[in-house]
N, C-alpha and C. Protein backbone atom coordinates (compact mmCIF):
# COMPACT_ATOMS: atom_id res chain seq x y z
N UNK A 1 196.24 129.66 -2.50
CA UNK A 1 196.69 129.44 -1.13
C UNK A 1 195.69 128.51 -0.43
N UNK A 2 196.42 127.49 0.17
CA UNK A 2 195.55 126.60 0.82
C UNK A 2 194.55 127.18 1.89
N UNK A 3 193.55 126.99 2.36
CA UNK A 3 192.98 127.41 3.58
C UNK A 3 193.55 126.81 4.84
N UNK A 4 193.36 127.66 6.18
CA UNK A 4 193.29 126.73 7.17
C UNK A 4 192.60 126.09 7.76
N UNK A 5 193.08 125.01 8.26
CA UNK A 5 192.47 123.97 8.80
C UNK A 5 191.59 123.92 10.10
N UNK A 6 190.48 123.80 10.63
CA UNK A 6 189.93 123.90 12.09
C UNK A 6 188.85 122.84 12.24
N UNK A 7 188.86 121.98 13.36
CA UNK A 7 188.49 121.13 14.01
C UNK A 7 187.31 121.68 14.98
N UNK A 8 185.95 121.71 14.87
CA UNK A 8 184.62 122.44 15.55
C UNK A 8 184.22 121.20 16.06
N UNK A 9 183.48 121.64 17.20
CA UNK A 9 182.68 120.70 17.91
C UNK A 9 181.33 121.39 18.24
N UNK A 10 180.70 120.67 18.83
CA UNK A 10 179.14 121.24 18.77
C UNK A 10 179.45 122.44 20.29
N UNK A 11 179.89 122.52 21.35
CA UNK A 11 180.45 123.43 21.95
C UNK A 11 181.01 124.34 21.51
N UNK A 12 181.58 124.05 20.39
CA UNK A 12 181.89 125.73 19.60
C UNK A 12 181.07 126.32 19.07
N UNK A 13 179.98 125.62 18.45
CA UNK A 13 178.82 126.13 18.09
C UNK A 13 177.57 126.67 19.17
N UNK A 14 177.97 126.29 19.91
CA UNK A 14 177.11 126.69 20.75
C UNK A 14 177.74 127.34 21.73
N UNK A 15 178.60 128.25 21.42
CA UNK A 15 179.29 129.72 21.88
C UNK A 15 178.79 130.29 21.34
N UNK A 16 178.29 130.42 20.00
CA UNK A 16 177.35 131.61 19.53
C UNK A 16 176.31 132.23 19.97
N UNK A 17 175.73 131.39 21.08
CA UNK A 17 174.50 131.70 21.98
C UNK A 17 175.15 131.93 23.38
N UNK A 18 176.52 131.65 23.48
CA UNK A 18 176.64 131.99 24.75
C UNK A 18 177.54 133.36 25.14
N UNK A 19 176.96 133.87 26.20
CA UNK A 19 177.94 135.72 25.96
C UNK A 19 178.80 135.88 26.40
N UNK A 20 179.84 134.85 26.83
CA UNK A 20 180.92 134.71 27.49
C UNK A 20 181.88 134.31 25.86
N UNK A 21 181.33 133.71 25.19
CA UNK A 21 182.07 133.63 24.20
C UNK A 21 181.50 134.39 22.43
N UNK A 22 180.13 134.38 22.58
CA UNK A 22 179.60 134.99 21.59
C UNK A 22 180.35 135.71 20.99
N UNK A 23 180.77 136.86 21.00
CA UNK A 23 181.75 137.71 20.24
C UNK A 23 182.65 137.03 19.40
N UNK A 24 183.39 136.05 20.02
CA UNK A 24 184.45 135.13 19.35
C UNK A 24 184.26 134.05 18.55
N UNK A 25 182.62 133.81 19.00
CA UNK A 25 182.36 132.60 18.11
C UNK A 25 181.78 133.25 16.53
N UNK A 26 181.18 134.49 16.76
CA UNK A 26 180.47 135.15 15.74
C UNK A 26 181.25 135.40 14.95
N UNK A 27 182.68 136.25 15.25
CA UNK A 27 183.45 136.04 14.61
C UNK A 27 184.21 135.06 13.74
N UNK A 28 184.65 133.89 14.20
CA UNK A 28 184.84 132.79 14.07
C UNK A 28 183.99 132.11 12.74
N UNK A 29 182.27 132.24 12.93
CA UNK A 29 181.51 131.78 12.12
C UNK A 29 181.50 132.71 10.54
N UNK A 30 181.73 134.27 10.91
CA UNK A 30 181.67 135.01 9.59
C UNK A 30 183.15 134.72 8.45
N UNK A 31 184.05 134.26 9.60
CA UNK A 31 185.52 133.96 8.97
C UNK A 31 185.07 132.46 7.81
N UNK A 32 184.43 131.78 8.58
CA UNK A 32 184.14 130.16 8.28
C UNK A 32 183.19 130.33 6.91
N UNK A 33 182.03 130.71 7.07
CA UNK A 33 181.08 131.30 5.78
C UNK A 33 181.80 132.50 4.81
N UNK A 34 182.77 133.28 5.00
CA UNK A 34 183.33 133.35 4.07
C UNK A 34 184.46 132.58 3.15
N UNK A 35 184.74 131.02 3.64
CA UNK A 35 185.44 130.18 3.22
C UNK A 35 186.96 130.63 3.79
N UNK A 36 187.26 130.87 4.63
CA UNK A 36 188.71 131.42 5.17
C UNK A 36 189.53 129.89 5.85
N UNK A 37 188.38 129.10 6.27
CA UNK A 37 188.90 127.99 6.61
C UNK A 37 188.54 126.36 5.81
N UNK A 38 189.09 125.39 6.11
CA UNK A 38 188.68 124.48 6.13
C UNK A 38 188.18 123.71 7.87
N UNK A 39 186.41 123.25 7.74
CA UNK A 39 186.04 122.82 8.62
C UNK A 39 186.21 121.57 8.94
N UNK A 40 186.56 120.98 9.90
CA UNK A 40 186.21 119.86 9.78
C UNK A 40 185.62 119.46 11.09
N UNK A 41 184.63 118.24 11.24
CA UNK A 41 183.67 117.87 12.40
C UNK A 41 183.70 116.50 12.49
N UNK A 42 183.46 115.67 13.09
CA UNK A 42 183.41 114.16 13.49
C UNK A 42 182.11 113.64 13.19
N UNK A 43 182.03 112.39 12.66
CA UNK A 43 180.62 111.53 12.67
C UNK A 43 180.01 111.53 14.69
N UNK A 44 180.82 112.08 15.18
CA UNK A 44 180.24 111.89 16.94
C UNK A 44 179.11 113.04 16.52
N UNK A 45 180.09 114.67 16.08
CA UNK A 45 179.26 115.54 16.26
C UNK A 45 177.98 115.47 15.37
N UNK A 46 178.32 114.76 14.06
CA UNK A 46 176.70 114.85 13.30
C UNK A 46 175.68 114.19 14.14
N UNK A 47 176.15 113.11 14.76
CA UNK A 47 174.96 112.33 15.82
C UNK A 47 174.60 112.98 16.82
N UNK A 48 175.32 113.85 17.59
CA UNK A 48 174.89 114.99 18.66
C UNK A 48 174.37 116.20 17.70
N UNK A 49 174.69 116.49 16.40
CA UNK A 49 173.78 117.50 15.91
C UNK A 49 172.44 117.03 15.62
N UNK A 50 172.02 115.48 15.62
CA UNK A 50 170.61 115.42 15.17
C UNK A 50 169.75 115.64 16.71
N UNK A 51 169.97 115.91 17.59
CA UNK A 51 169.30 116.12 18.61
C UNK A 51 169.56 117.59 19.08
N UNK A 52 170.26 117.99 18.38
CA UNK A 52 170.48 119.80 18.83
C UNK A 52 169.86 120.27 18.50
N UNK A 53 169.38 121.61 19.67
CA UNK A 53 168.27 122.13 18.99
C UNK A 53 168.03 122.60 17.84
N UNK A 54 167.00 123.28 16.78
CA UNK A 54 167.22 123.49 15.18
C UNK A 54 168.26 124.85 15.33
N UNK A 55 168.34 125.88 15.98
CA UNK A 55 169.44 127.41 15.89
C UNK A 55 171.00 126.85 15.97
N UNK A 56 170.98 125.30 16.47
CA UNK A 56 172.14 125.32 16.31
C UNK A 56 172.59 124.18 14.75
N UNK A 57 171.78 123.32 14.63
CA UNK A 57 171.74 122.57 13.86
C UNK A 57 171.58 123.90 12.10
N UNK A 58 170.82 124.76 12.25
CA UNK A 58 170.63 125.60 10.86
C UNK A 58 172.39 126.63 11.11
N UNK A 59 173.24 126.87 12.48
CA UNK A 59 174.49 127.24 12.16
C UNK A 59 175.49 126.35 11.10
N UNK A 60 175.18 125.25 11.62
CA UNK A 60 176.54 124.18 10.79
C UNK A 60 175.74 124.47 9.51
N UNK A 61 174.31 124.23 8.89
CA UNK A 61 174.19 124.13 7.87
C UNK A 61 174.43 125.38 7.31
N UNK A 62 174.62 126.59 7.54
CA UNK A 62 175.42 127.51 6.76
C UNK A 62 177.22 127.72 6.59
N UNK A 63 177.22 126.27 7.32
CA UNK A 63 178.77 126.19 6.32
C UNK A 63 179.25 125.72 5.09
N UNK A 64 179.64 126.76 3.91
CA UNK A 64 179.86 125.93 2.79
C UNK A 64 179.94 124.78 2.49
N UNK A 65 179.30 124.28 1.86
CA UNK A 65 179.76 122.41 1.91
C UNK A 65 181.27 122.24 1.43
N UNK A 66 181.76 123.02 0.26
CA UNK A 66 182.67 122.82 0.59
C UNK A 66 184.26 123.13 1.01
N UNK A 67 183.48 123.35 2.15
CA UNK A 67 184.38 123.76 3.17
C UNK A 67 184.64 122.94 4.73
N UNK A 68 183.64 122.07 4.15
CA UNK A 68 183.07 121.15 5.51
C UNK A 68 183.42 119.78 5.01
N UNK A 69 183.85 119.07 6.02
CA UNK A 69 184.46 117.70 5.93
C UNK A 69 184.30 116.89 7.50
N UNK A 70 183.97 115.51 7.01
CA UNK A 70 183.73 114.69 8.49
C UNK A 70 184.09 113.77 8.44
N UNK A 71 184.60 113.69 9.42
CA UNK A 71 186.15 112.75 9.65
C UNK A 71 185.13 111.35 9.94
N UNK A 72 185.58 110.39 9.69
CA UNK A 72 185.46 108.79 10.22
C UNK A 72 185.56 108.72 11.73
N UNK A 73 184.70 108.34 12.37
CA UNK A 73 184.91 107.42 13.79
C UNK A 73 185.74 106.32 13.85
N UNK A 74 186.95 106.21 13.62
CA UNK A 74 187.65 105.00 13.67
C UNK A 74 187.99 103.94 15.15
N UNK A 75 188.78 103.04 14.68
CA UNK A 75 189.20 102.17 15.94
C UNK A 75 190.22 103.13 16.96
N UNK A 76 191.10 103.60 15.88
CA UNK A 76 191.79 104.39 16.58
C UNK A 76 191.71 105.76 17.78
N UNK A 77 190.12 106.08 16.74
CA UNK A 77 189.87 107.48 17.17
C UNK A 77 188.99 106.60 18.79
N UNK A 78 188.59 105.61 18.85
CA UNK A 78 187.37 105.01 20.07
C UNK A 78 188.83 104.38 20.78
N UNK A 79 189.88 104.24 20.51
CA UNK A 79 190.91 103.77 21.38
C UNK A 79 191.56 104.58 22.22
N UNK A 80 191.65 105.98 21.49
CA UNK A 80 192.51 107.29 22.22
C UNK A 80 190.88 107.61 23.04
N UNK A 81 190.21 107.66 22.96
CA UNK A 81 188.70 107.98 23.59
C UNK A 81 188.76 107.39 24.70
N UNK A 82 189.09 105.94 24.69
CA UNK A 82 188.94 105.17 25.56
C UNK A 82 190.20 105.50 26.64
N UNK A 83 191.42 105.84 26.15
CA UNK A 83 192.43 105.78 27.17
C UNK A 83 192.07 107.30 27.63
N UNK A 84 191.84 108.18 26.89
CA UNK A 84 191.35 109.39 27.91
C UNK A 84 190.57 109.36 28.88
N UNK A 85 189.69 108.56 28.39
CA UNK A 85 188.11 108.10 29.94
C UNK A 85 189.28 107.52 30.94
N UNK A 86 189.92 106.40 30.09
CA UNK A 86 190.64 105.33 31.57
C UNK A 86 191.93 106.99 32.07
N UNK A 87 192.59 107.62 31.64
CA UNK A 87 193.58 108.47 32.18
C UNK A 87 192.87 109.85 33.34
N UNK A 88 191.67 109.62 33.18
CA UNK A 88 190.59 110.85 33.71
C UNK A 88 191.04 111.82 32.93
N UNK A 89 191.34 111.78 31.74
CA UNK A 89 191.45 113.44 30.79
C UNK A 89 190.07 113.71 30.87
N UNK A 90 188.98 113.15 30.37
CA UNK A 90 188.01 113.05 30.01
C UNK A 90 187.10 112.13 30.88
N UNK A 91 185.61 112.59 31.08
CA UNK A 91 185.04 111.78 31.66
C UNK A 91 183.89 111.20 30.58
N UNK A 92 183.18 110.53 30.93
CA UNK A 92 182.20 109.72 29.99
C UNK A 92 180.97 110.86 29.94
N UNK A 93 180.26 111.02 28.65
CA UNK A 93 179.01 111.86 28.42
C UNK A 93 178.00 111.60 29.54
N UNK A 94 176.97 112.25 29.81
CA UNK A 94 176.03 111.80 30.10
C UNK A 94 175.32 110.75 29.65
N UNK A 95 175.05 111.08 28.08
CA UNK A 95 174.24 109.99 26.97
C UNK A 95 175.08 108.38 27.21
N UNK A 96 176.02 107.92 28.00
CA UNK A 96 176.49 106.69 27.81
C UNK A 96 176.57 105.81 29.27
């Protein structure tokens, strides 16, 4: 049976420290390390994980490798980015 599929961002990871969501994320993480899902994360988030602090940076690294997959930054993916900034879905990071 295939696994399912889930899309993490460094805000999900860093629900594990927070107690508004902790419970759900802990959960979440014991489902993930037992291989229940397939992960997948963005080349954005590995570049925001090299500046995260190490408790959150040593979470991702206890995800099976393979179980973990990182998607390409494409044209496409910086084009829908871009029309979200221009639509106000989204506003621009701090870092930019």
């Amino acid at each position: 049976m295939a696994r399912i599929r889930i899309y993490i961002d460094n805000s999900v990871i860093g629900g594990y420290f927070d107690k508004e969501f902790e419970e759900d994320t802990r959960l979440l993480l014991k489902r993930i390390k037992e291989k229940d899902f397939d992960v997948y994360i963005s080349e954005i988030t590995n570049l925001e994980l090299e500046r995260a602090p190490k408790h959150i940076r040593k979470l991702i690294s206890e995800i099976p490798e393979d179980c973990l997959i990182t998607l390409d930054f494409t044209k496409e993916a910086e084009d829908l980015a871009g029309n979200y900034i221009k639509e106000n879905i989204l506003g621009k990071s701090k870092n930019e």
